[in-house]
C-alpha atoms as a PDB file:
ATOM      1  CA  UNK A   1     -12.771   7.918   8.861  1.00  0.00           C
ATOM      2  CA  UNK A   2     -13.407  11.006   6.199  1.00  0.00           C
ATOM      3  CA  UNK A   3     -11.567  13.411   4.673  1.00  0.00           C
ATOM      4  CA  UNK A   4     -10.779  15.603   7.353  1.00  0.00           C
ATOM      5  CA  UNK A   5      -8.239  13.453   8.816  1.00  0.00           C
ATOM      6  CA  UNK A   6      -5.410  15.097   7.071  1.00  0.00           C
ATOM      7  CA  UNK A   7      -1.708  14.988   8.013  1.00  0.00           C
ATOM      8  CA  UNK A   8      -0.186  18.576   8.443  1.00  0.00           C
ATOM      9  CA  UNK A   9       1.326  19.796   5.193  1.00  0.00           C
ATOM     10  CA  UNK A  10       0.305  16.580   3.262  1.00  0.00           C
ATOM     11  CA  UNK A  11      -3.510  17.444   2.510  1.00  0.00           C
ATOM     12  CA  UNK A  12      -4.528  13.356   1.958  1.00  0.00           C
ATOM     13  CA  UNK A  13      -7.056  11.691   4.056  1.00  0.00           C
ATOM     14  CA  UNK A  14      -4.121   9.390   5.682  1.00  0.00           C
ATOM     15  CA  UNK A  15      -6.264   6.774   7.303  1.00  0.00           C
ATOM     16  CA  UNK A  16      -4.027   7.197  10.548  1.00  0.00           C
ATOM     17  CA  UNK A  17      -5.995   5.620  14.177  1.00  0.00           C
ATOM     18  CA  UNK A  18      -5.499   5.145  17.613  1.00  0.00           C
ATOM     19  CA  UNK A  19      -5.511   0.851  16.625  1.00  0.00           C
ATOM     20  CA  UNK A  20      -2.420   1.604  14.060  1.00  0.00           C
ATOM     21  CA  UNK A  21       0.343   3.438  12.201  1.00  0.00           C
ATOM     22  CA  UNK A  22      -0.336   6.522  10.137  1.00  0.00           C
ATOM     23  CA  UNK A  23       0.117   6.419   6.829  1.00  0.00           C
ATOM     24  CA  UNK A  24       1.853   9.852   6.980  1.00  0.00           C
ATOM     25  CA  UNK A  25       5.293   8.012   6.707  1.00  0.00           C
ATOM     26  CA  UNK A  26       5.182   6.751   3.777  1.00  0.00           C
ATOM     27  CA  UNK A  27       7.793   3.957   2.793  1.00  0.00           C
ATOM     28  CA  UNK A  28      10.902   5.581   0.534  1.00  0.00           C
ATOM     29  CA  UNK A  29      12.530   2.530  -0.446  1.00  0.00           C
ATOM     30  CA  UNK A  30      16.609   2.987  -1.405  1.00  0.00           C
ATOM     31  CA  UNK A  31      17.686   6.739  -1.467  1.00  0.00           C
ATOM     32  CA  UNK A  32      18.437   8.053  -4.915  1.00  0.00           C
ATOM     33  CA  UNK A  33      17.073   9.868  -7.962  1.00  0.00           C
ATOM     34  CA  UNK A  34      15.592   7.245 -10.823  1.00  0.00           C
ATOM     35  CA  UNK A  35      15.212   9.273 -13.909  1.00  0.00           C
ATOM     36  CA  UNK A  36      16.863  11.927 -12.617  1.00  0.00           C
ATOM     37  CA  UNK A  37      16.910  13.478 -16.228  1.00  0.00           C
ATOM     38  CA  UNK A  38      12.746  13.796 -15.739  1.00  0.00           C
ATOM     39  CA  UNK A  39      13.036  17.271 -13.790  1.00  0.00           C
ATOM     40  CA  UNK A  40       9.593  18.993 -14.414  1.00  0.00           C
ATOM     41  CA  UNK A  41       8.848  16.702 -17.319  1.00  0.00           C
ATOM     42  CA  UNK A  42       5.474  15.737 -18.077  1.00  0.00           C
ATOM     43  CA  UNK A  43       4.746  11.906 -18.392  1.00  0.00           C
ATOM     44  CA  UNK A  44       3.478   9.969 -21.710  1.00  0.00           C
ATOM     45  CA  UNK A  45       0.861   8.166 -19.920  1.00  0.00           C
ATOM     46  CA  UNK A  46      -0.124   5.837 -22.454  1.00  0.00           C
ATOM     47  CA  UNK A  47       1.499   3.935 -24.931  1.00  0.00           C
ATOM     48  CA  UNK A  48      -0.108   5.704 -27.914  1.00  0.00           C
ATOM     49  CA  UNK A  49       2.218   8.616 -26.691  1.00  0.00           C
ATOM     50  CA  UNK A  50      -0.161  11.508 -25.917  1.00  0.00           C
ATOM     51  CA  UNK A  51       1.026  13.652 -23.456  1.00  0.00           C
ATOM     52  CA  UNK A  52      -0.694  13.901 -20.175  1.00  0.00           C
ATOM     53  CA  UNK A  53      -1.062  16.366 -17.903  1.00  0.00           C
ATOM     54  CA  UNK A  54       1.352  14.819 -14.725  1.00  0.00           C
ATOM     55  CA  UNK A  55       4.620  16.580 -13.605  1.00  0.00           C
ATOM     56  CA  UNK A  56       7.453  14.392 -12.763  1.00  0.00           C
ATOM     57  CA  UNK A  57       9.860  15.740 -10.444  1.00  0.00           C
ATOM     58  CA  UNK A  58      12.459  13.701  -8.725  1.00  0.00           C
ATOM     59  CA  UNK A  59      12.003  13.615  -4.977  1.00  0.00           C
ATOM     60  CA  UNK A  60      13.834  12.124  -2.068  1.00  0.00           C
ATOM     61  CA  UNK A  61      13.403   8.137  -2.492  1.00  0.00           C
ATOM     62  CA  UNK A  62      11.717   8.268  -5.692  1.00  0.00           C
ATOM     63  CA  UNK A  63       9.549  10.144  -8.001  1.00  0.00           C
ATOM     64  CA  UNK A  64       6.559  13.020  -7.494  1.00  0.00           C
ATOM     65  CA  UNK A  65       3.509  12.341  -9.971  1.00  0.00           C
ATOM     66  CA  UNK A  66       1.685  15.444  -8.916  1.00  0.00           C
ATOM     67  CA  UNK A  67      -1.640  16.523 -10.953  1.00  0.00           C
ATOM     68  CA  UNK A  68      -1.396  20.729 -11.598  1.00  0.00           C
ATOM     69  CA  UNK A  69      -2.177  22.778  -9.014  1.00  0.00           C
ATOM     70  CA  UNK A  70      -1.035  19.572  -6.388  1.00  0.00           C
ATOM     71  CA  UNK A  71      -4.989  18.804  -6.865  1.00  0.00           C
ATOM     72  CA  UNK A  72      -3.358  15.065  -6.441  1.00  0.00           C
ATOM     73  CA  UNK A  73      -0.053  13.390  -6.272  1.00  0.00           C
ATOM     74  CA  UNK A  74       1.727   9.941  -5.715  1.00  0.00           C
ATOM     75  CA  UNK A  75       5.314   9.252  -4.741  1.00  0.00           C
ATOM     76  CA  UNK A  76       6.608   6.763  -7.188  1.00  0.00           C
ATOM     77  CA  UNK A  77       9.396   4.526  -5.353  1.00  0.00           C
ATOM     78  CA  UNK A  78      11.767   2.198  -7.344  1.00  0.00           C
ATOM     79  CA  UNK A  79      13.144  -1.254  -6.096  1.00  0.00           C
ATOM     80  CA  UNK A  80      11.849  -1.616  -2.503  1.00  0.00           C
ATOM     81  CA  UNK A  81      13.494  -3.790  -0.144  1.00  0.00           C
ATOM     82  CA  UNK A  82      16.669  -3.836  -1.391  1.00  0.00           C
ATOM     83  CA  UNK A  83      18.386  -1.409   1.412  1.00  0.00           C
ATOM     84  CA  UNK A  84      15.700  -2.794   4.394  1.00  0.00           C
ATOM     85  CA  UNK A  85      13.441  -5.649   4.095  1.00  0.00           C
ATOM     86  CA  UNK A  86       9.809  -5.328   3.333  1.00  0.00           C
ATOM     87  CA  UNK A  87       7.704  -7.241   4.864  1.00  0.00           C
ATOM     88  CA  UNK A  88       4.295  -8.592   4.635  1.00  0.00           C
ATOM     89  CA  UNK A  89       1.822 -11.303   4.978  1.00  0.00           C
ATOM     90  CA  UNK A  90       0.728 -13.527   1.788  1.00  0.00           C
ATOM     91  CA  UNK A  91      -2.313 -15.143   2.250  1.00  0.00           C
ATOM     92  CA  UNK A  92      -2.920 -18.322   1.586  1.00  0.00           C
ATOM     93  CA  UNK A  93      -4.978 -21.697   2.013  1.00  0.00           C
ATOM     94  CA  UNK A  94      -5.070 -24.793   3.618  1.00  0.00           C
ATOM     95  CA  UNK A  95      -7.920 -27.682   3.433  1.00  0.00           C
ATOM     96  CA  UNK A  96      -8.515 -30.003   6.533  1.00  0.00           C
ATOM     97  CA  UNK A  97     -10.597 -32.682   5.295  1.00  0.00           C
ATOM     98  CA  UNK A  98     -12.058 -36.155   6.653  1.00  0.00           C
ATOM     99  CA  UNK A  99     -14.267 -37.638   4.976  1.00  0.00           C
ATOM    100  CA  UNK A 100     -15.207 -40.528   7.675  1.00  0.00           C
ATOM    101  CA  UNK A 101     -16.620 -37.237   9.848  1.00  0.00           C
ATOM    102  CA  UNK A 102     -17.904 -35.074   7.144  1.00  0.00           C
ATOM    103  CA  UNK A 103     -15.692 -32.322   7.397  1.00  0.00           C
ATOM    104  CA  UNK A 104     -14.226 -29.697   5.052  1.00  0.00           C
ATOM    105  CA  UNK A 105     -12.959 -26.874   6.238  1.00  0.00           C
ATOM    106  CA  UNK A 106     -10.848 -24.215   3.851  1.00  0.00           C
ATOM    107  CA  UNK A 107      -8.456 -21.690   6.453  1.00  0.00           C
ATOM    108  CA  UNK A 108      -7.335 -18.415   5.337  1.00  0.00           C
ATOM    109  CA  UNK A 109      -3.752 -18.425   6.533  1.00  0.00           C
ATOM    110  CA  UNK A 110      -0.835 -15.810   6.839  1.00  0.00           C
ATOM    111  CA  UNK A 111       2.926 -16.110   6.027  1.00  0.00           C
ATOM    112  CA  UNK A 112       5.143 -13.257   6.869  1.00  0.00           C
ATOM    113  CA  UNK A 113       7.622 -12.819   3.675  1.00  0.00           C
ATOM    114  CA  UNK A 114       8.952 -10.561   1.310  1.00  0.00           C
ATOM    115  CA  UNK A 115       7.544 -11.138  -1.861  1.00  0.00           C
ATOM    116  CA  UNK A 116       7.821  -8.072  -3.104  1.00  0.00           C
ATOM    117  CA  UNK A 117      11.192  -7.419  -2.897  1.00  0.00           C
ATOM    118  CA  UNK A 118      12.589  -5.535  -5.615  1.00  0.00           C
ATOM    119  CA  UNK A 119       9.531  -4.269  -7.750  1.00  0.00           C
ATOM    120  CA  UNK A 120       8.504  -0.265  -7.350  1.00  0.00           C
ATOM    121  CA  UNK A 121       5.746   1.046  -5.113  1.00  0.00           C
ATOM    122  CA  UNK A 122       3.114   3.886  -5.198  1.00  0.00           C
ATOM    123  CA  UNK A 123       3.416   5.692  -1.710  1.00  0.00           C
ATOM    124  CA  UNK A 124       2.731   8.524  -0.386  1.00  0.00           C
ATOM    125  CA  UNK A 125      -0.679   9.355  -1.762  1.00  0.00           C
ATOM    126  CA  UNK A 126      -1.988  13.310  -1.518  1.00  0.00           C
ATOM    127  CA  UNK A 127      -4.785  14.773  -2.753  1.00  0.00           C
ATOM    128  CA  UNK A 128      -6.730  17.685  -1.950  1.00  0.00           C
ATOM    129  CA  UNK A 129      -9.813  17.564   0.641  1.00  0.00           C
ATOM    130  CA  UNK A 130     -12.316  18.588  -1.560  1.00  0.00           C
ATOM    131  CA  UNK A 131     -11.462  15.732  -4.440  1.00  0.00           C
ATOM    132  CA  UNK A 132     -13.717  12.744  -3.592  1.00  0.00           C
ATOM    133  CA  UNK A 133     -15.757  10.221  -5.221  1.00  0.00           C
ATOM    134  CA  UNK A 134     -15.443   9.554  -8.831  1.00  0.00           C
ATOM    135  CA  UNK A 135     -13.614  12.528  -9.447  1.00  0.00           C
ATOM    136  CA  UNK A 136     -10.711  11.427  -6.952  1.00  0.00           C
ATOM    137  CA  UNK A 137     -10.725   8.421  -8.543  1.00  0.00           C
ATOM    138  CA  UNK A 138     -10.036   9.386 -11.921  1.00  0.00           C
ATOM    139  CA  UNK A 139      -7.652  11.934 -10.864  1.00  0.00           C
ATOM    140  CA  UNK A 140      -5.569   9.028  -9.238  1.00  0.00           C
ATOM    141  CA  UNK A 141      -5.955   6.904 -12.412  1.00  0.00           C
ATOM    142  CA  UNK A 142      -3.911   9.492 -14.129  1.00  0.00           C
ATOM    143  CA  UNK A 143      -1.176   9.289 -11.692  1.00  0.00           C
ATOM    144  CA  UNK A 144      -1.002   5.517 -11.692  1.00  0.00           C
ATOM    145  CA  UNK A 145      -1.445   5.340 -15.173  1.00  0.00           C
ATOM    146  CA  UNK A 146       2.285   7.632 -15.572  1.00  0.00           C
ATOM    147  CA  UNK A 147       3.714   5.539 -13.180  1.00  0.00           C
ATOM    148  CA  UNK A 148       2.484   2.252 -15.433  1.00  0.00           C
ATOM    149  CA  UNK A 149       4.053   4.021 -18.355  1.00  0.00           C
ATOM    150  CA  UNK A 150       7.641   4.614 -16.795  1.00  0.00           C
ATOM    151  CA  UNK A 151       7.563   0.675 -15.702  1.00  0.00           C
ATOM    152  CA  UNK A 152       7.085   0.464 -19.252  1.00  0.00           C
ATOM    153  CA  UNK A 153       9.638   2.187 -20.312  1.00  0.00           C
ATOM    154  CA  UNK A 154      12.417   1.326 -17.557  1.00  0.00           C
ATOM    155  CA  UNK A 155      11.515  -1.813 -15.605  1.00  0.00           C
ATOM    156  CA  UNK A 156      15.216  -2.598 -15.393  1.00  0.00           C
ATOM    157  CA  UNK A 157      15.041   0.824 -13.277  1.00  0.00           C
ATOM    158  CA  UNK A 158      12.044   0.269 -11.093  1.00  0.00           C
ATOM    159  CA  UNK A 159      11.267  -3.171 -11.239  1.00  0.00           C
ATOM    160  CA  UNK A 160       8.723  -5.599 -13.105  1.00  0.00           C
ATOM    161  CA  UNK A 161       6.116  -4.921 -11.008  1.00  0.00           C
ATOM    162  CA  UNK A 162       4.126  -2.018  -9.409  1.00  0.00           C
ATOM    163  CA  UNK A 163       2.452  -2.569  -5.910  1.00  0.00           C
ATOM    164  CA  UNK A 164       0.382  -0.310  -3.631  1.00  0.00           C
ATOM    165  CA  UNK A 165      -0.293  -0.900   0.103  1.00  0.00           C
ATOM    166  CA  UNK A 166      -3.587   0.547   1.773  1.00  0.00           C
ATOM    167  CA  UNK A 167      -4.390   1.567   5.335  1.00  0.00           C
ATOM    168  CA  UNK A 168      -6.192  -0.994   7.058  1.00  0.00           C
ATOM    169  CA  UNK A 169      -9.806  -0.794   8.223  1.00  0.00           C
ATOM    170  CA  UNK A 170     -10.530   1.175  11.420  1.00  0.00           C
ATOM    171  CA  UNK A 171     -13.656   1.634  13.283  1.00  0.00           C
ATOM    172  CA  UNK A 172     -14.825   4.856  14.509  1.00  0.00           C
ATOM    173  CA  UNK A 173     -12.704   5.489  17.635  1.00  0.00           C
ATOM    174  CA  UNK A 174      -9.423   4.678  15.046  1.00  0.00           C
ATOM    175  CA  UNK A 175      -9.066   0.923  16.472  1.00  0.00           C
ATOM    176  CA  UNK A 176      -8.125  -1.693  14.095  1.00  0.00           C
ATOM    177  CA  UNK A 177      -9.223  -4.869  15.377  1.00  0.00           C
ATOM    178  CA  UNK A 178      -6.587  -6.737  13.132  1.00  0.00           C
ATOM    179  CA  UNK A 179      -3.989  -4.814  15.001  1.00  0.00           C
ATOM    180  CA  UNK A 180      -5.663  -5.343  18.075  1.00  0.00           C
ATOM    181  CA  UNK A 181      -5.709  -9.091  17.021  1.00  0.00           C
ATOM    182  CA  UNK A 182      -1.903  -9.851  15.843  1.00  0.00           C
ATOM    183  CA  UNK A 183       0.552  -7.348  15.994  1.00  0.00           C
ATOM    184  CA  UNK A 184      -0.161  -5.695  19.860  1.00  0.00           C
ATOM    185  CA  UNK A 185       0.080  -9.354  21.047  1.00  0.00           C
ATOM    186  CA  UNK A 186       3.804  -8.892  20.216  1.00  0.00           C
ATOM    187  CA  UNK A 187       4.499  -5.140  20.415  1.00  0.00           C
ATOM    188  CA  UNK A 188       2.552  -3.433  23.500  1.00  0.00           C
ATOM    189  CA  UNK A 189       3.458  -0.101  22.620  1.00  0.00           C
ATOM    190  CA  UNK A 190       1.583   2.883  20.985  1.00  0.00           C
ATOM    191  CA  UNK A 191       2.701   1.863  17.686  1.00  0.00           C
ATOM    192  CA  UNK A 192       0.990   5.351  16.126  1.00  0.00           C
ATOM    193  CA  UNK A 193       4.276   6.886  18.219  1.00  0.00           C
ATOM    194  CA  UNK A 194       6.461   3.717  17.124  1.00  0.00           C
ATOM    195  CA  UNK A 195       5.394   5.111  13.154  1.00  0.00           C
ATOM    196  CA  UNK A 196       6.242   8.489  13.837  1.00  0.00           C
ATOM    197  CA  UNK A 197       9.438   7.421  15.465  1.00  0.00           C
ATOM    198  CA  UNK A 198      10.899   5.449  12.904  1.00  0.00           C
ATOM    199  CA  UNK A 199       9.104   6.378   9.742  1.00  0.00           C
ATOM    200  CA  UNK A 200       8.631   3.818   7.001  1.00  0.00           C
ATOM    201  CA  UNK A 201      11.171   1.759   8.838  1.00  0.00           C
ATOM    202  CA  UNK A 202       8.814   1.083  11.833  1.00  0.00           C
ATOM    203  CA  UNK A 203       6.832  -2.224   9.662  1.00  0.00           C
ATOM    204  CA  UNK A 204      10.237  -3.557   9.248  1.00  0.00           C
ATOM    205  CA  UNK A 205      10.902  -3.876  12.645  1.00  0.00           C
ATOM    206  CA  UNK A 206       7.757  -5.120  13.655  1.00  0.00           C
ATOM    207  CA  UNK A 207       8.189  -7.610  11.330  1.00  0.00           C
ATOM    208  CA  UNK A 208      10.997  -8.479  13.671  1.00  0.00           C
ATOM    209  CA  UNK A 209       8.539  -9.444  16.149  1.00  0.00           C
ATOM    210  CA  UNK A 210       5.871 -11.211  14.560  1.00  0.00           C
ATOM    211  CA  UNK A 211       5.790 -15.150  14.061  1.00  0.00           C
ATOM    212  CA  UNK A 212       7.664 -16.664  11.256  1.00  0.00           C
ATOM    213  CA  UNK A 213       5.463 -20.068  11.525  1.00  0.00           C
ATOM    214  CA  UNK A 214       1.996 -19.937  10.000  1.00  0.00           C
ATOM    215  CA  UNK A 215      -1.540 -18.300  11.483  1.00  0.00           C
ATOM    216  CA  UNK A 216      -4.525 -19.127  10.739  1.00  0.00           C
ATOM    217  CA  UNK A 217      -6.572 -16.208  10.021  1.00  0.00           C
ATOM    218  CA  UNK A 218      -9.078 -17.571  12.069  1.00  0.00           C
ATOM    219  CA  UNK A 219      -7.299 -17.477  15.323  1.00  0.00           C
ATOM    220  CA  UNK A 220      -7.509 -13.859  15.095  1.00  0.00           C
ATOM    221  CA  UNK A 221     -10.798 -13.845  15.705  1.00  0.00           C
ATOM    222  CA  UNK A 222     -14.524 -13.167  13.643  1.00  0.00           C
ATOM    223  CA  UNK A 223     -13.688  -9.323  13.685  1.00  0.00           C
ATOM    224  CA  UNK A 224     -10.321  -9.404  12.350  1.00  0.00           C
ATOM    225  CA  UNK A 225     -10.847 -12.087   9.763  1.00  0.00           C
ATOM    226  CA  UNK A 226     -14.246 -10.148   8.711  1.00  0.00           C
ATOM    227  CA  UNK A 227     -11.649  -6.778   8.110  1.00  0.00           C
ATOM    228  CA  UNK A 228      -8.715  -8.076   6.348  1.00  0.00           C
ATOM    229  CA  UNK A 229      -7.665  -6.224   3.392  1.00  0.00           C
ATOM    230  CA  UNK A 230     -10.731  -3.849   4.025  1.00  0.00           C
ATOM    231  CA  UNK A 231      -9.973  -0.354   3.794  1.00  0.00           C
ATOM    232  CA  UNK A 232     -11.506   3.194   5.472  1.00  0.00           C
ATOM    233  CA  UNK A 233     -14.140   4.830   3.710  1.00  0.00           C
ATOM    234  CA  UNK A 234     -12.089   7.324   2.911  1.00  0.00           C
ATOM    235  CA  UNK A 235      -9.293   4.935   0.804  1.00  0.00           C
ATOM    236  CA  UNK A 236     -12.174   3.238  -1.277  1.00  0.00           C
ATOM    237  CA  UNK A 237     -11.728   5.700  -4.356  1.00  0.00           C
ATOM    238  CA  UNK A 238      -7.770   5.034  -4.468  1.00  0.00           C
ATOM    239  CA  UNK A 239      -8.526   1.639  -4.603  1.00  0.00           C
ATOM    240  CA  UNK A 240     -11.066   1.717  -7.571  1.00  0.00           C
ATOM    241  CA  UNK A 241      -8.451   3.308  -9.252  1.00  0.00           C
ATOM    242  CA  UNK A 242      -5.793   0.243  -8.641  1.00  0.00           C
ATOM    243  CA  UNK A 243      -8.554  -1.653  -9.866  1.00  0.00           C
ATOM    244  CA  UNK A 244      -9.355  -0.017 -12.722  1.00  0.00           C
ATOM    245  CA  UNK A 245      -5.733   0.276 -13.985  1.00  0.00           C
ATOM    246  CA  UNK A 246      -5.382  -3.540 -13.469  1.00  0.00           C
ATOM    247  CA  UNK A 247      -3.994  -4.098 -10.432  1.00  0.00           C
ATOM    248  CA  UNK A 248      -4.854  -7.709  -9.059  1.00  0.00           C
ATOM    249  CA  UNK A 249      -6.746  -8.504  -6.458  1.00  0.00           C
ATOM    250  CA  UNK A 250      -4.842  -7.977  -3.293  1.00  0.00           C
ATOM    251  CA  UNK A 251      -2.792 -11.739  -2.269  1.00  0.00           C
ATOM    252  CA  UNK A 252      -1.152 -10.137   0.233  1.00  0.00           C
ATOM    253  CA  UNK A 253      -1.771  -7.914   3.579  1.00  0.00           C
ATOM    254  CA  UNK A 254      -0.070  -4.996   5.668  1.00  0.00           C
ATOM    255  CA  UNK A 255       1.488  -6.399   8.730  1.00  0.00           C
ATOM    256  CA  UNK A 256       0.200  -4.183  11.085  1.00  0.00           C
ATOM    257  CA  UNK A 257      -3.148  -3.187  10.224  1.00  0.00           C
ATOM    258  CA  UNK A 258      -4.151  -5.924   7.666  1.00  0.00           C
ATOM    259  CA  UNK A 259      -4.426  -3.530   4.648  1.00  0.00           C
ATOM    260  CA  UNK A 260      -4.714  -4.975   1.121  1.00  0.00           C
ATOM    261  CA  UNK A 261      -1.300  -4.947  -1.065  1.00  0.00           C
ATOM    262  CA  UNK A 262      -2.414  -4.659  -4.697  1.00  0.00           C
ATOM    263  CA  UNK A 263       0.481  -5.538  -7.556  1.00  0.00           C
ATOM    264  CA  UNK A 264       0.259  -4.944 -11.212  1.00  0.00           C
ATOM    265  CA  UNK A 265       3.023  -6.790 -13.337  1.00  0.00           C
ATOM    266  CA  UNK A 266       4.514  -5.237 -16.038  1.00  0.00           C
ATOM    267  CA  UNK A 267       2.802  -6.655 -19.309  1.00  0.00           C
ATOM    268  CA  UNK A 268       5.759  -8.999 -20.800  1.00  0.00           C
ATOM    269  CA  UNK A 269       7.121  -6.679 -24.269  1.00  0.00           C
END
């Protein structure tokens, strides 16, 4: 999925398919204005204090990070969770092991929780069509890179860590297979209209509907456990910027469309 799948208004690339939600509704996380006082003020993205070039406005749910001329922009949302629970799935392991018949066998599994309760979220990602490649992704290094900084500055505000969700991989006719797999076993609606319905409430009450034991990834099937916490072609850039500003490798997964969750903890002092 390229480019040209933009959302209205929002000029991004939102990843949005036929198999899943749109990431046009973003989550917001508790109403409010965190650093309020940051009206039009541009952010110290580093710690040796030089002043970037990102404009901080306050914004319904959290904070705008917007590049000049909106060439790119983030919404920076403090303490998720805390008004509606977020959900995802950690992944995890399991060994089954006999040695009598030979066997080893390590299982991918999936436990639906809220681990990241509490800590702040980049959402909301915009950027204009023609910004691609390298270029998008060191335009969207800038943006995380303010956000990093206010953590820095006010983690008592946003939270001790900084996570990002990702659309889920989709193939060409907008089917995600992980979708297909999990979620429309328990939900047989059109959950595209179910996102657009409820906004960036609707993967809390999935989560509602989805199993609170353990799955293995493997009951999902090849296709879905080949395409967790893949992304569209489209997403790769924003994600070699998480990477690049330190942002772990994902442990966790979107609940509808299997899209990795990266976190970055706030360095301790």
């Amino acid at each position: 999925m390229g480019a040209a799948g933009l959302h209205g208004a929002h000029a991004l690339s939102c990843g949005a398919g036929r198999g899943g939600p749109c990431r046009r509704c973003c989550h917001r996380g508790p109403r409010g204005r965190p650093g309020g006082r940051s009206t039009g003020r541009h952010a110290l993205a580093n710690g040796g204090g030089r002043m970037s070039r990102v404009l901080i406005t306050p914004e319904a749910g959290g904070l705008r990070l917007a590049l000049p001329g909106d060439a790119a922009s983030l919404l920076l949302v403090p303490r998720l969770g805390l008004k509606l629970p977020r959900y995802h799935f950690r992944l995890g392991r399991v060994v089954h092991a006999a040695a009598e018949l030979d066997l080893f066998r390590v299982q991918t599994t999936l436990l639906l929780g809220n681990d990241h309760t509490g800590r702040a979220e980049l959402s909301d990602w915009r950027w204009a069509p023609a910004l691609e490649g390298a270029a998008l992704t060191a335009a969207l290094g800038e943006l995380i890179a303010a956000a990093q900084a206010r953590l820095r500055e006010r983690p008592a505000d946003f939270g001790d860590a900084l996570v990002a969700e990702l659309p889920g991989w989709r193939d060409a006719d907008g089917r995600s297979p992980f979708w297909q797999a999990l979620g429309a076993r328990f939900y047989n609606g059109d959950p595209a209209e179910a996102q657009a319905r409820l906004g960036p409430d609707w993967r809390s009450h999935l989560a509602a509907l989805l199993p609170r034991q353990t799955v293995y990834l493997s009951f999902l099937g090849a296709e879905a456990e080949a395409r967790v916490l893949d992304v569209p072609a489209a997403w790769s850039p924003v994600r070699a910027a998480l990477t690049a500003a330190g942002f772990h490798p994902p442990a966790h997964a979107r609940i509808d469309d299997g899209g990795p969750v990266l976190a970055w903890p706030v360095p301790p002092g």
